[in-house]
Every structure is written in C-alpha cells, then in structure tokens.
C-alpha atoms as a PDB file:
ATOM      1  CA  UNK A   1       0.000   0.000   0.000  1.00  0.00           C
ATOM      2  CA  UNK A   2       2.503   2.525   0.726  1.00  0.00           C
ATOM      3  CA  UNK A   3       4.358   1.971  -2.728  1.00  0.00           C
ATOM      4  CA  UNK A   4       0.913   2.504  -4.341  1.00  0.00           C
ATOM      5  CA  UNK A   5       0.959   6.216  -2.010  1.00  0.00           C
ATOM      6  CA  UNK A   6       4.647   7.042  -3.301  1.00  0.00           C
ATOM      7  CA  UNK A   7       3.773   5.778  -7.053  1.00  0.00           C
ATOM      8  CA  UNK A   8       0.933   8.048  -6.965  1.00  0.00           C
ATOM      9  CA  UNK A   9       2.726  11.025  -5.430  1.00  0.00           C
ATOM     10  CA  UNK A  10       5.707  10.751  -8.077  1.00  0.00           C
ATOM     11  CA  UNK A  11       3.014  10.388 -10.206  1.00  0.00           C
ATOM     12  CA  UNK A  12       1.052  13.815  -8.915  1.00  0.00           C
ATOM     13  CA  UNK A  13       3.898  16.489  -8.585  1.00  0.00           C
ATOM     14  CA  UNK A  14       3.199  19.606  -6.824  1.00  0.00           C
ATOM     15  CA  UNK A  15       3.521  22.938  -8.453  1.00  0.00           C
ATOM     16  CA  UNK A  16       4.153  26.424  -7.182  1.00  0.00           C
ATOM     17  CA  UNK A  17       1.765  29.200  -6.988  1.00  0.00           C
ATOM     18  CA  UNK A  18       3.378  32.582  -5.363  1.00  0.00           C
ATOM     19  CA  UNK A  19       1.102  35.352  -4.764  1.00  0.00           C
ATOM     20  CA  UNK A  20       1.324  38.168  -2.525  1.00  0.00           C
ATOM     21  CA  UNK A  21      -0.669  39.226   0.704  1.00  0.00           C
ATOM     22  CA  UNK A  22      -0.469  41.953   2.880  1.00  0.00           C
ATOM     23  CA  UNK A  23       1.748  40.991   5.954  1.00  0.00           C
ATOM     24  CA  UNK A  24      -0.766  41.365   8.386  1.00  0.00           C
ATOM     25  CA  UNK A  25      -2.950  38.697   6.499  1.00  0.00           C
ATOM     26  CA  UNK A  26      -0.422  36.374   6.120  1.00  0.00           C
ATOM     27  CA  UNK A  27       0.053  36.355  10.111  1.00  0.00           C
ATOM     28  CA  UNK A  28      -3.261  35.942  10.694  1.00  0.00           C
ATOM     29  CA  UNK A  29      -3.618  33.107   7.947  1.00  0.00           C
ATOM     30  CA  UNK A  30      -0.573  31.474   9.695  1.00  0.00           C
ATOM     31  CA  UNK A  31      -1.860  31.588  12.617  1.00  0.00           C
ATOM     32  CA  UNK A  32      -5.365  29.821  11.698  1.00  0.00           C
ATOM     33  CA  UNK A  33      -3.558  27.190  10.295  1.00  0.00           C
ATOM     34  CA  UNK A  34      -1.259  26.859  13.537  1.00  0.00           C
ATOM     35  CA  UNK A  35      -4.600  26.676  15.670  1.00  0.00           C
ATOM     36  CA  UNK A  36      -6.408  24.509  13.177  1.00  0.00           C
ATOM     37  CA  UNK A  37      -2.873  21.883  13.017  1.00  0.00           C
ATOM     38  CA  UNK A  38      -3.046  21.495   9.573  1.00  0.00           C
ATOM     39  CA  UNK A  39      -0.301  23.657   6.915  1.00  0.00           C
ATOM     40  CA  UNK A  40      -0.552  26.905   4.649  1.00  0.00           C
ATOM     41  CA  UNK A  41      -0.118  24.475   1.684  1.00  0.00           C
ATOM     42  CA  UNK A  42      -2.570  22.521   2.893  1.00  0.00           C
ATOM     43  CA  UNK A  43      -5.178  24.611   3.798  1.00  0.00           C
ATOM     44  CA  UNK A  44      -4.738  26.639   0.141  1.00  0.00           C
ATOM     45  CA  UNK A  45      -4.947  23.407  -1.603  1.00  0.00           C
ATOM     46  CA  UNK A  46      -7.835  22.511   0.401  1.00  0.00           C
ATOM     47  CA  UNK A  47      -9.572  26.013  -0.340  1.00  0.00           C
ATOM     48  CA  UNK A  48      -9.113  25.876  -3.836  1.00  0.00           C
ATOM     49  CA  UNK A  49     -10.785  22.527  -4.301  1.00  0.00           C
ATOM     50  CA  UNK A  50     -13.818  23.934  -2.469  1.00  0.00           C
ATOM     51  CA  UNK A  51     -13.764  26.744  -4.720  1.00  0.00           C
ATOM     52  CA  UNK A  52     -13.786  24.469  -7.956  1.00  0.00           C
ATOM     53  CA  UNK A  53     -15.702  21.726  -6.826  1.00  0.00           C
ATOM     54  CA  UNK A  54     -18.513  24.386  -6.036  1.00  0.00           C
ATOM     55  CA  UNK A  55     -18.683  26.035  -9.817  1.00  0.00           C
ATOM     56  CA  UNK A  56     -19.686  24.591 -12.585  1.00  0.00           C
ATOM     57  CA  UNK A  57     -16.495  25.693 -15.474  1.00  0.00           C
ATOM     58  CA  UNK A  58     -18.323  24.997 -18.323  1.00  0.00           C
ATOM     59  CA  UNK A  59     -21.351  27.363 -17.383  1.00  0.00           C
ATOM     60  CA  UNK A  60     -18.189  30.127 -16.097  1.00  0.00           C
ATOM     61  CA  UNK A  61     -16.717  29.306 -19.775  1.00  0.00           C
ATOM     62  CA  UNK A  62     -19.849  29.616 -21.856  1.00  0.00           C
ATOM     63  CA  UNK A  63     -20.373  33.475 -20.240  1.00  0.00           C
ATOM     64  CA  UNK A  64     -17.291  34.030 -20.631  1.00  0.00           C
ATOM     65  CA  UNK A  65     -17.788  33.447 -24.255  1.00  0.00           C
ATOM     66  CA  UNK A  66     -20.668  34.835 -25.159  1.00  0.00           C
ATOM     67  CA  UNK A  67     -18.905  38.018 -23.142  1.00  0.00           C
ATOM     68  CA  UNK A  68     -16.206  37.841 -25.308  1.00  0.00           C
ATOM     69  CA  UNK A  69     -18.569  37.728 -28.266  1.00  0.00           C
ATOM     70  CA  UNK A  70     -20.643  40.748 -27.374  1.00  0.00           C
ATOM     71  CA  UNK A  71     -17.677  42.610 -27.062  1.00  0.00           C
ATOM     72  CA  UNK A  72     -16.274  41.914 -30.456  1.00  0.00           C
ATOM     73  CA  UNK A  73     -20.267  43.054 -32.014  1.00  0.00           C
ATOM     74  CA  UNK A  74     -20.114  45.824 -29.389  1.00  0.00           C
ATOM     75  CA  UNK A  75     -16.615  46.947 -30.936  1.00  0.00           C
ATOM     76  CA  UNK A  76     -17.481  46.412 -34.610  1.00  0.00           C
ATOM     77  CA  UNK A  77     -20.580  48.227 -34.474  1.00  0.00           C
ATOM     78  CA  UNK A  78     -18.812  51.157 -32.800  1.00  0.00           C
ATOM     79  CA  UNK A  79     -15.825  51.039 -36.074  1.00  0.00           C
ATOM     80  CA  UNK A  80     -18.922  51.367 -38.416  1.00  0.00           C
END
C-alpha cells in the first residue's frame, strides 16, 4: 500500500503558486492554520478545491464566451 501512495505522489507532482498578501494577512492566515494543526499548503490546496468543486467551469466558460462575443459586435458596431 505505501508503494501505491509514493507511485501516486511521483506520479502527482506539486507545483508552485506565489502570490502576494499583505503581511498582516499572512500572520493571521498562519496563525489559523497553527490553531487549526493542519499547513498553509494545505489549507490553500484545500480552499481551492472547495472553490472548484462548487462552480460549474463549463457554465463560467460559456459566459465568458458569449462576453467575449458581445464585445467583439459591441466593438465592430462602434468602427462602423
């Protein structure tokens, strides 16, 4: 079993995502995590799962189309 656990984590390798936060934030975030026991990394990761399991992409994709698409008609009727 715990070949099959390193297999799949050679398998899934992490990434890195840097973004900045004000200072005071990032203390605060730290220290949740601290209280809660569980990491930064972890509790991103975990946060950003949430976030995607709870939209639907497709839906966010086809507005963002059809956005795109009614700014391209709004722009070509303005050039006329």
């Amino acid at each position: 079993m715990m070949a099959n656990i390193q297999k799949q984590q050679t398998l899934e390798r992490d990434d890195y995502l840097r973004f900045r936060l004000p200072e005071a934030l990032k203390e605060r975030f730290k220290l949740y995590c601290y209280l809660k026991g569980i990491t930064m990394s972890d509790t991103v990761r975990e946060m950003i799962e949430e976030v995607l399991r709870n939209e639907n992409l497709e839906e966010l994709l086809q507005e963002k189309l059809l956005q795109e698409k009614r700014r391209e008609t709004s722009k070509e009727e303005a050039d006329e």
